[in-house]
C-alpha atoms as a PDB file:
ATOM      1  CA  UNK A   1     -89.355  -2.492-177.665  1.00  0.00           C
ATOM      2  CA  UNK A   2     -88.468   0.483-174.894  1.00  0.00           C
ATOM      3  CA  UNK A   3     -85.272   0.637-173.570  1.00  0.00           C
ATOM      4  CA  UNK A   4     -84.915  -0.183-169.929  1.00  0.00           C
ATOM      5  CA  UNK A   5     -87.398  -0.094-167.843  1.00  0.00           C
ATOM      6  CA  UNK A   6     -90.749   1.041-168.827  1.00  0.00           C
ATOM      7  CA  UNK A   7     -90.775   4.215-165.762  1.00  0.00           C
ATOM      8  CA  UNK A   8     -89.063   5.429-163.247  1.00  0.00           C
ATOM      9  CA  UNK A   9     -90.019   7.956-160.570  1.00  0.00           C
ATOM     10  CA  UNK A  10     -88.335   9.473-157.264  1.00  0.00           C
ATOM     11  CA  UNK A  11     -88.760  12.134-154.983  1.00  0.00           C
ATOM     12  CA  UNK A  12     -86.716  14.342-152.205  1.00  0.00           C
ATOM     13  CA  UNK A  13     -87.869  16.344-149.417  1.00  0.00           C
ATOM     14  CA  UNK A  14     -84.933  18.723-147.713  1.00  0.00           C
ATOM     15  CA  UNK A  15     -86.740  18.487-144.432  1.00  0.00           C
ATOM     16  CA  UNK A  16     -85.493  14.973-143.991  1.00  0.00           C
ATOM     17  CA  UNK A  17     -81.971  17.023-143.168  1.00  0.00           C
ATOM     18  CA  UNK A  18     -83.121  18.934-140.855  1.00  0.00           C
ATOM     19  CA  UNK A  19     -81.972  17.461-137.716  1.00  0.00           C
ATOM     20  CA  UNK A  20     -78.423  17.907-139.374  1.00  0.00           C
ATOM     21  CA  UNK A  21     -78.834  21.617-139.448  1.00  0.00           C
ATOM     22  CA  UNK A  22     -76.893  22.058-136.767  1.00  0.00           C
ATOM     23  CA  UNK A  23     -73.582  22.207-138.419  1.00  0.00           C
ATOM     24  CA  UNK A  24     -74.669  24.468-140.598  1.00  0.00           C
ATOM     25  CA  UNK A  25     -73.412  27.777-140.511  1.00  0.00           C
ATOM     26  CA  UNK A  26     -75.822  30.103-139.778  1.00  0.00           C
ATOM     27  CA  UNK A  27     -76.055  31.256-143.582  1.00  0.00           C
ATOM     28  CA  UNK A  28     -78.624  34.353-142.803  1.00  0.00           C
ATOM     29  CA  UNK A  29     -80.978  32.416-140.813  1.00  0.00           C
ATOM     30  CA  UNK A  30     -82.405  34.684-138.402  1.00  0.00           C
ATOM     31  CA  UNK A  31     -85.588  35.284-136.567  1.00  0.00           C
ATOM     32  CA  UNK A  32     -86.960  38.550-134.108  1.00  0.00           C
ATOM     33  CA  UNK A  33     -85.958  36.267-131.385  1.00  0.00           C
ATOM     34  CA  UNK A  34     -82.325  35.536-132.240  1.00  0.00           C
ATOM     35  CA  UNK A  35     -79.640  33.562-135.011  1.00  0.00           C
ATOM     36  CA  UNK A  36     -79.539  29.830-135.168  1.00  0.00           C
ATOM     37  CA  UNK A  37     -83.376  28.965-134.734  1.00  0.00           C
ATOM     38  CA  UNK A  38     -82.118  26.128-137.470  1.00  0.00           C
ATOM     39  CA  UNK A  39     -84.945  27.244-140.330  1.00  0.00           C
ATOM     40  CA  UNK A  40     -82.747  26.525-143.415  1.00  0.00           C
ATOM     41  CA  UNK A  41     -81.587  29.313-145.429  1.00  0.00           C
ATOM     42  CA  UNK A  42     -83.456  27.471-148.672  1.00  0.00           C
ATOM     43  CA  UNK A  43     -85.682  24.659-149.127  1.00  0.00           C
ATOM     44  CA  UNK A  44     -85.694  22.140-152.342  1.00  0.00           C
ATOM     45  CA  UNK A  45     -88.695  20.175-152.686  1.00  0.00           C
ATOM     46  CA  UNK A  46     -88.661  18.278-155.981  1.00  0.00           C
ATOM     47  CA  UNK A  47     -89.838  15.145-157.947  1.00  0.00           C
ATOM     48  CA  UNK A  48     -87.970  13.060-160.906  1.00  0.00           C
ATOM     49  CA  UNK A  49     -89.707  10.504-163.033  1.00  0.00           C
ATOM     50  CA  UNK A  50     -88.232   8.839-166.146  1.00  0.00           C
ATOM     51  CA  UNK A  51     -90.911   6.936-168.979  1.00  0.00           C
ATOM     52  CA  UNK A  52     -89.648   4.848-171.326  1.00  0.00           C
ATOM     53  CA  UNK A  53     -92.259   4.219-174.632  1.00  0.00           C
ATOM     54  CA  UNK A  54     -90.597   2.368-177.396  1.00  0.00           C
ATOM     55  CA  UNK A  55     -87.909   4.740-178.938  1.00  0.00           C
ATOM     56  CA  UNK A  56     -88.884   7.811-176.931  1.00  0.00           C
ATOM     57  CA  UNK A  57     -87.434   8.414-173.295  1.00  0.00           C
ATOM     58  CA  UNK A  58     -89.408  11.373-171.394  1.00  0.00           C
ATOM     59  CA  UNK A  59     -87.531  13.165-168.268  1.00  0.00           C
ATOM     60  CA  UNK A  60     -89.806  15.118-165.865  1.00  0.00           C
ATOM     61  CA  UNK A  61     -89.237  16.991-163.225  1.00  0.00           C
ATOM     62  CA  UNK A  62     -90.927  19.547-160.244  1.00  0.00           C
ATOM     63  CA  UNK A  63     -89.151  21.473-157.944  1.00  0.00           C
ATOM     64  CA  UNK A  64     -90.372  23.991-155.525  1.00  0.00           C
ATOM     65  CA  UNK A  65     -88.233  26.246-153.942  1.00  0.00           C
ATOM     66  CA  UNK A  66     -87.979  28.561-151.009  1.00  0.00           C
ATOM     67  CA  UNK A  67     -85.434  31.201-150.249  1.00  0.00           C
ATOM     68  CA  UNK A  68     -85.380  32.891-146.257  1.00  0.00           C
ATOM     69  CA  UNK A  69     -86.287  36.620-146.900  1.00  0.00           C
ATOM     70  CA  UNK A  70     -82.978  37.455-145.842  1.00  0.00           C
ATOM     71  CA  UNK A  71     -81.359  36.178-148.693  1.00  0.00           C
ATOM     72  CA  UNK A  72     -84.019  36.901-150.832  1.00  0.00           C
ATOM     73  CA  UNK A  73     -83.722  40.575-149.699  1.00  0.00           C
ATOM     74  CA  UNK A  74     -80.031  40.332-150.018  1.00  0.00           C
ATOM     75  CA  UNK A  75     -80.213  42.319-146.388  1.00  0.00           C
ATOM     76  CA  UNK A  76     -77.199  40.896-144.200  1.00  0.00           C
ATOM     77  CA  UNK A  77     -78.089  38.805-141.197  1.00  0.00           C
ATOM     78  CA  UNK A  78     -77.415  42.207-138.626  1.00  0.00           C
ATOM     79  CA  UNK A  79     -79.896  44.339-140.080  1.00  0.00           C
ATOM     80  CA  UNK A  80     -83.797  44.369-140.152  1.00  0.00           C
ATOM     81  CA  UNK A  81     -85.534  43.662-143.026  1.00  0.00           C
ATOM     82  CA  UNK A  82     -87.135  45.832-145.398  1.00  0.00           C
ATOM     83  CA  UNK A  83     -91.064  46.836-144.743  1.00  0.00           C
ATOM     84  CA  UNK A  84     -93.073  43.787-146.095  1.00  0.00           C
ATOM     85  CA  UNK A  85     -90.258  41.288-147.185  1.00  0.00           C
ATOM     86  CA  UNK A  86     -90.748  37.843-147.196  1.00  0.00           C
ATOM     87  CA  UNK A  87     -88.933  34.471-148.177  1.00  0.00           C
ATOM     88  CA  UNK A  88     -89.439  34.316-151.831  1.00  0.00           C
ATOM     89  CA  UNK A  89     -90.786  30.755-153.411  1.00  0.00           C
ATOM     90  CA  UNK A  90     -91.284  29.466-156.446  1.00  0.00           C
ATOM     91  CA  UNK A  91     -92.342  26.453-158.539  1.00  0.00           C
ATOM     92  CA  UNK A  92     -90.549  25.384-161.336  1.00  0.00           C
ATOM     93  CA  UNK A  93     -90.116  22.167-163.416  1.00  0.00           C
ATOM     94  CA  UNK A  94     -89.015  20.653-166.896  1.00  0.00           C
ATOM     95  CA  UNK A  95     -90.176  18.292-169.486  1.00  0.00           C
ATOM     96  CA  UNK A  96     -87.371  16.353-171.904  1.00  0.00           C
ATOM     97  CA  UNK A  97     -87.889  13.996-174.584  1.00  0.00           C
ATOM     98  CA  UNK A  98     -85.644  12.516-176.393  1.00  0.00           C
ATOM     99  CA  UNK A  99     -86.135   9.994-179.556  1.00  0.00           C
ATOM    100  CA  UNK A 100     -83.607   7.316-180.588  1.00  0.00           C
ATOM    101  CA  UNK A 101     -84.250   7.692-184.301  1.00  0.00           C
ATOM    102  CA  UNK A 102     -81.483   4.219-184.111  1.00  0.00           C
ATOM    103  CA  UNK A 103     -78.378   3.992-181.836  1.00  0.00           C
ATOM    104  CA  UNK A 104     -76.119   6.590-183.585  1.00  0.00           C
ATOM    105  CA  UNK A 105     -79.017   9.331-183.393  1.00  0.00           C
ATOM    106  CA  UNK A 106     -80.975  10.780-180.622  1.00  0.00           C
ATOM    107  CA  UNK A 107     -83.175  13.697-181.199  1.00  0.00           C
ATOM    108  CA  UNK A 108     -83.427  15.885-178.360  1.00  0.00           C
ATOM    109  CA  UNK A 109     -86.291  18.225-177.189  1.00  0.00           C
ATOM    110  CA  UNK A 110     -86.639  20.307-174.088  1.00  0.00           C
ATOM    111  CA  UNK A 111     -88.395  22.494-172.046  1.00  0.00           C
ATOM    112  CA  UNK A 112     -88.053  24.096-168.816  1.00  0.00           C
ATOM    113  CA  UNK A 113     -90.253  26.768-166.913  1.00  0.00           C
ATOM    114  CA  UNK A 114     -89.660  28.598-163.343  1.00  0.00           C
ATOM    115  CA  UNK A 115     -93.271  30.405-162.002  1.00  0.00           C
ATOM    116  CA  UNK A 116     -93.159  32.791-158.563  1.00  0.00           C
ATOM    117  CA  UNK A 117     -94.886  32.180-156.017  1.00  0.00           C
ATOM    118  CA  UNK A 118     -94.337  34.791-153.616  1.00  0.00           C
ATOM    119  CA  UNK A 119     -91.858  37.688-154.692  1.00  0.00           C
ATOM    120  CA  UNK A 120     -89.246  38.558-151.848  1.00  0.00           C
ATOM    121  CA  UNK A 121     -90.667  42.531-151.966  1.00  0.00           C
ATOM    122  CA  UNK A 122     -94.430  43.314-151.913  1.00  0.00           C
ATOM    123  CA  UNK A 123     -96.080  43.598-155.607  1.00  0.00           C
ATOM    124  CA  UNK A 124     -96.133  47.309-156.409  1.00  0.00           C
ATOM    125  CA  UNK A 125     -92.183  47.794-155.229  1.00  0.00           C
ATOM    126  CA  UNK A 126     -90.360  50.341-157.560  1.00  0.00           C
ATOM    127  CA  UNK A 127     -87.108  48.398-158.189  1.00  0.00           C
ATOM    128  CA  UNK A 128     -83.745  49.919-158.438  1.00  0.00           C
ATOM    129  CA  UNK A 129     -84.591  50.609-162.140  1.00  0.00           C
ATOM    130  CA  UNK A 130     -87.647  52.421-161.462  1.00  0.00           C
ATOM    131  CA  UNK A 131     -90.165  49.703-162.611  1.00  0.00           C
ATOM    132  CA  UNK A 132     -92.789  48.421-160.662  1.00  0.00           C
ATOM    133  CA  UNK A 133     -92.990  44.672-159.307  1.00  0.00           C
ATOM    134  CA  UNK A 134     -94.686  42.563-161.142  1.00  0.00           C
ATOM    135  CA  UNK A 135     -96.101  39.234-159.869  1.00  0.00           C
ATOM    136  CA  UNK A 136     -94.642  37.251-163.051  1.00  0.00           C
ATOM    137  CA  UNK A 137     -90.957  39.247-162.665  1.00  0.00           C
ATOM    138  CA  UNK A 138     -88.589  36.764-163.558  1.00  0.00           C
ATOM    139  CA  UNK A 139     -90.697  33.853-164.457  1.00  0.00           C
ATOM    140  CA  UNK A 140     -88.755  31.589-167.449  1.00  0.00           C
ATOM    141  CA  UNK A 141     -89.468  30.149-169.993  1.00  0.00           C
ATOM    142  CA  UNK A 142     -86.794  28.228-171.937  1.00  0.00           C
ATOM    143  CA  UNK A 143     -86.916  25.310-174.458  1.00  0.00           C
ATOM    144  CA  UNK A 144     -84.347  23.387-176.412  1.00  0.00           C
ATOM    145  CA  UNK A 145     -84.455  21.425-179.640  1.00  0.00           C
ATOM    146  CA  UNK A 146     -81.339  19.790-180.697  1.00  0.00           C
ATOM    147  CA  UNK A 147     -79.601  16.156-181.703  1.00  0.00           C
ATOM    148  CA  UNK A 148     -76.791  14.083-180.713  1.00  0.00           C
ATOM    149  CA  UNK A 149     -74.419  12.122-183.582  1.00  0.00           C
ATOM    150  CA  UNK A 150     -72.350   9.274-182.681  1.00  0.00           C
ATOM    151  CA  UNK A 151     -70.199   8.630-185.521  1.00  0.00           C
ATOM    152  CA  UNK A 152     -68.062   6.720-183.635  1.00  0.00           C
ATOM    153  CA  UNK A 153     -69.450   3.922-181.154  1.00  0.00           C
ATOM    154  CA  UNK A 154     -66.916   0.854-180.184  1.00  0.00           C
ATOM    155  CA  UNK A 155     -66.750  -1.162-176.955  1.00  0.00           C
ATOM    156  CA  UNK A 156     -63.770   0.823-176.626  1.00  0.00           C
ATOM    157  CA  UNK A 157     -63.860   4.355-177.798  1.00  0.00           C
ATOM    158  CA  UNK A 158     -66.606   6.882-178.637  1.00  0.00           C
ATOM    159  CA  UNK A 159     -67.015   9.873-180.788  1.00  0.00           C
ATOM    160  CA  UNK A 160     -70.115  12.079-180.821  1.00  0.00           C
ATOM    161  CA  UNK A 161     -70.899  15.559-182.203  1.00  0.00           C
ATOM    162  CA  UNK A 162     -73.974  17.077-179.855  1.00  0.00           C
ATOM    163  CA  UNK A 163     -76.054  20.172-181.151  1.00  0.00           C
ATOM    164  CA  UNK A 164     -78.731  22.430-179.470  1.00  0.00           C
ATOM    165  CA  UNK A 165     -79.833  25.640-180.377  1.00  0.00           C
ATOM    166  CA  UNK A 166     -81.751  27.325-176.905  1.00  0.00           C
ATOM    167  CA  UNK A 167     -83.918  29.789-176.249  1.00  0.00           C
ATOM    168  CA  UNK A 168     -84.841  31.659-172.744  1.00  0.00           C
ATOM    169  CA  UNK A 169     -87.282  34.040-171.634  1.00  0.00           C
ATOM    170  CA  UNK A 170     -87.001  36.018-167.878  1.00  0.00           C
ATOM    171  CA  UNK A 171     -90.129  37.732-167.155  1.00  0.00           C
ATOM    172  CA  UNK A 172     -89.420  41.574-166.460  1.00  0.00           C
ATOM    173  CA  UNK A 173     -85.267  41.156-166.297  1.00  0.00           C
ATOM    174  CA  UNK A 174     -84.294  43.971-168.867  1.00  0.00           C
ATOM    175  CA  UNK A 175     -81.533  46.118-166.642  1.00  0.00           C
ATOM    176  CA  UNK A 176     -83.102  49.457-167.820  1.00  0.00           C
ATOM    177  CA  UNK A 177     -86.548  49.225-169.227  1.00  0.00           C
ATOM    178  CA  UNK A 178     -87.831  46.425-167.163  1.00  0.00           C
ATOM    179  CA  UNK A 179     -89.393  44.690-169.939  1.00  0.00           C
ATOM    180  CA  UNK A 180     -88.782  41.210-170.919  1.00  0.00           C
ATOM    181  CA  UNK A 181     -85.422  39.675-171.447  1.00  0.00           C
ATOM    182  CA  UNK A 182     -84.749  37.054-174.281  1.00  0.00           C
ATOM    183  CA  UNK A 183     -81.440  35.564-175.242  1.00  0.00           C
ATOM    184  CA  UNK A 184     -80.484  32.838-178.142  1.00  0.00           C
ATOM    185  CA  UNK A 185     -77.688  30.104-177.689  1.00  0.00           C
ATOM    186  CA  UNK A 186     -76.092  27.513-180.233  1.00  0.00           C
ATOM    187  CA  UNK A 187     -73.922  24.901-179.046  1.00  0.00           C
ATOM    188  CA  UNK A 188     -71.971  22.758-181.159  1.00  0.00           C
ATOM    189  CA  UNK A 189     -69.004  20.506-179.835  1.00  0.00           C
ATOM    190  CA  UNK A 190     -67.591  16.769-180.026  1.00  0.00           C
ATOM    191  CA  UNK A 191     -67.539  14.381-176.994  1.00  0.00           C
ATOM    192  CA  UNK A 192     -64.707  11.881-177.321  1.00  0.00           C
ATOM    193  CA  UNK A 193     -64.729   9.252-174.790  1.00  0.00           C
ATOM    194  CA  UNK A 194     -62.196   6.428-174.396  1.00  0.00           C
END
């Protein structure tokens, strides 16, 4: 049988906070006609759901994101913006799954992607490297396959050894050459809980 309840979904929408913008500093928020014209600074839209099936759990999750061009820009709150800059957004989002192979072992799989929307400078842009911008620059990819151990499981006291090997991908991220940037990871480490 699944393990608690067979779903679970929620969902957040910054704009909700809004009227509490007020006692926000002004954080770059800025407009021709003057500072505190409370647009936030960056916007969080996202959406959770959790599915049960048997001996598999599944985590999703969207988020959509939008910077002001300010910050995207990195151009302080004083000065105008450069020719053609915008707020930068993007979508991004993961899947998890893990399966309970029995209570001492959970398999774990994972895999996260961020996609741009709008880049903060217009396409074409010769970055500080001397590359061009590219729609996809610094779109991710990343996954994660790993397992979790418990050796150790008491009403009192627990023991596990957790795993994961990761890998990412950032879309045009290289320092020098522009190119894509990939990067390996291993974790290994015991979680002792009393």
């Amino acid at each position: 049988m699944g393990m608690g309840q067979p779903w679970a979904a929620e969902g957040r929408n910054s704009r909700l906070l809004w009227p509490l913008a007020h006692l926000l500093p002004d954080l770059g928020r800025r407009t021709d006609s003057g500072y505190g014209t409370r647009q936030p600074a960056f916007l969080p839209l996202w959406a959770y759901g959790d599915w049960h099936v048997h001996k598999w759990l599944f985590n999703t999750k969207y988020l959509r994101g939008k910077d002001n061009a300010f910050l995207g820009t990195g151009t302080p709150a004083n000065q105008p913006l450069p020719p053609g800059a915008q707020g930068p957004i993007w979508n991004g989002g993961f899947v998890e799954t893990d399966y309970y192979w029995n209570p001492q072992l959970v398999l774990v799989g994972r895999y996260d992607l961020i996609r741009m929307e709008n880049q903060a400078f217009p396409i074409g842009t010769t970055l500080l490297n001397g590359v061009p911008l590219a729609a996809n620059f610094g779109n991710t990819d990343a996954g994660v396959a790993g397992f979790r151990w418990y050796p150790i499981m008491t009403s009192r006291v627990g023991l596990a050894l957790q795993t994961e090997f990761a890998r990412v991908r950032i879309r045009g991220a290289a320092p020098v050459t522009g190119r894509d940037l990939s990067t390996n990871s291993f974790l290994m480490g015991f979680d002792f809980a009393f």
